[in-house]
C-alpha atoms as a PDB file:
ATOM      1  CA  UNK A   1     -89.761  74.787 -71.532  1.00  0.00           C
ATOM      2  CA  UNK A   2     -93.441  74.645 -72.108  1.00  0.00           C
ATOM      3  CA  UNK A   3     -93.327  76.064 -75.497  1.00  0.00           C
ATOM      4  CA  UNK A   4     -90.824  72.608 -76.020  1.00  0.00           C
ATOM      5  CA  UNK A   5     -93.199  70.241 -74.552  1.00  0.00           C
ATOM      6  CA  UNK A   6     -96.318  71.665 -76.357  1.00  0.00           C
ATOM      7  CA  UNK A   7     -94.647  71.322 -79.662  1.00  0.00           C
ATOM      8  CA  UNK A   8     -93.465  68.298 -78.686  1.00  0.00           C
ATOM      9  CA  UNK A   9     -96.933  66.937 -78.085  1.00  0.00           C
ATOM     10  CA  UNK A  10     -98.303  68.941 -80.973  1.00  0.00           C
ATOM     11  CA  UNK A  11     -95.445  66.639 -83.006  1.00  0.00           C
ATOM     12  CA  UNK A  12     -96.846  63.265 -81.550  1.00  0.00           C
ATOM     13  CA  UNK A  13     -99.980  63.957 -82.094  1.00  0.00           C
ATOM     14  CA  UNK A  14     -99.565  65.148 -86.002  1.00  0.00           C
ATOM     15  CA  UNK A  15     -97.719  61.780 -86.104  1.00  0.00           C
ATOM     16  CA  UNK A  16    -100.880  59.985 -84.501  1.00  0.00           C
ATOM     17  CA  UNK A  17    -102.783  61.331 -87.107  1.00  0.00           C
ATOM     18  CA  UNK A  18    -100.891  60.408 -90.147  1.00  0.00           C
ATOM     19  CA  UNK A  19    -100.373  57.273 -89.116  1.00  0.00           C
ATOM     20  CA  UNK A  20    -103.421  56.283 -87.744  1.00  0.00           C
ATOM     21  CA  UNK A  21    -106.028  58.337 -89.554  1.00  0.00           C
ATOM     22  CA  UNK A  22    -104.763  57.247 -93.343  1.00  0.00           C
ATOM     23  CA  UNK A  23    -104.501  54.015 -92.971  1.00  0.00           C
ATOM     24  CA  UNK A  24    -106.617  51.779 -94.230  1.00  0.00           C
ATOM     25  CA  UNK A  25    -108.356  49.244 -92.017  1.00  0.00           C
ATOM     26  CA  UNK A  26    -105.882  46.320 -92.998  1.00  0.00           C
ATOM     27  CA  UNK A  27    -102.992  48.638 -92.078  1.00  0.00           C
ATOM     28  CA  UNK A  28    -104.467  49.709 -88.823  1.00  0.00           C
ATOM     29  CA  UNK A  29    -104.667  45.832 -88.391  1.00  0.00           C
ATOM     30  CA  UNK A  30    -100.992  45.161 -89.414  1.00  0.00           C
ATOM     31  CA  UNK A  31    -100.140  48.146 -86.641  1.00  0.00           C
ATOM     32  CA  UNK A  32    -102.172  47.062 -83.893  1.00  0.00           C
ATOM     33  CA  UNK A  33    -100.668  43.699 -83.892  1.00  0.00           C
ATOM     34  CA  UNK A  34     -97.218  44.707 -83.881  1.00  0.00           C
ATOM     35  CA  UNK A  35     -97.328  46.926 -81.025  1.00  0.00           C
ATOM     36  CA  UNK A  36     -99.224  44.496 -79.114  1.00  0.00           C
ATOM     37  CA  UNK A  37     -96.193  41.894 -80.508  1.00  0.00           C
ATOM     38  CA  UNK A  38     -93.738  43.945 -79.705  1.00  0.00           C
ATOM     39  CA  UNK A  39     -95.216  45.038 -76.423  1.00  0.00           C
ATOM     40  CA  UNK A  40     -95.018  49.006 -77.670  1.00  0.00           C
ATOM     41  CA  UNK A  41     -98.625  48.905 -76.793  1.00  0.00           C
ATOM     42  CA  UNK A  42     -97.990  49.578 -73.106  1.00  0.00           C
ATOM     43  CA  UNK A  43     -95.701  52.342 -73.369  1.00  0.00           C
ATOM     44  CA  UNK A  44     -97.093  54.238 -76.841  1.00  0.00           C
ATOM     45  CA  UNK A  45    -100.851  54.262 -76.177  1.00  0.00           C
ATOM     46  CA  UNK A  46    -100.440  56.347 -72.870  1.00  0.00           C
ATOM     47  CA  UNK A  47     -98.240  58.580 -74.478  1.00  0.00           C
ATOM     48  CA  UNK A  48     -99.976  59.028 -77.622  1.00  0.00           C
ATOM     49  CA  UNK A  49    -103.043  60.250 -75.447  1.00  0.00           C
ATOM     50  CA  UNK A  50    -100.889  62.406 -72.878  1.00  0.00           C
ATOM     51  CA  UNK A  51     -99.827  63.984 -75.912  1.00  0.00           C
ATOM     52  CA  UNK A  52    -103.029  64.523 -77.534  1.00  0.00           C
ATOM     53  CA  UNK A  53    -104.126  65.975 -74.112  1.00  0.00           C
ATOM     54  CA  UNK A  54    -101.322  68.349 -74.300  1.00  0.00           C
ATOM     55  CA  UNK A  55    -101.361  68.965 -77.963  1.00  0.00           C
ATOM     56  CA  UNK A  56    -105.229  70.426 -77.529  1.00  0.00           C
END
């Protein structure tokens, strides 16, 4: 079960990183707003850093 979770996080974290990391600073923009839009910011931002917690 931990081995799950840890690659699980790992995952999220990979996924952080590609889609944060190459954007461009227009795209990170375009993102940002439509999570805070959407409301995703809430939920995604706490998990993104639970992960990356995990992850390392």
């Amino acid at each position: 079960m931990a081995g799950l979770i840890q690659r699980t996080a790992q995952s999220i974290d990979d996924m952080w990183h590609s889609i944060w990391h190459e954007s461009s600073r227009t795209e990170k923009i375009i993102i940002a707003i439509a999570l805070l839009v959407t409301g995703l910011a809430i939920p995604v931002i706490p998990i993104v850093w639970i992960a990356r917690f995990i992850a390392k």
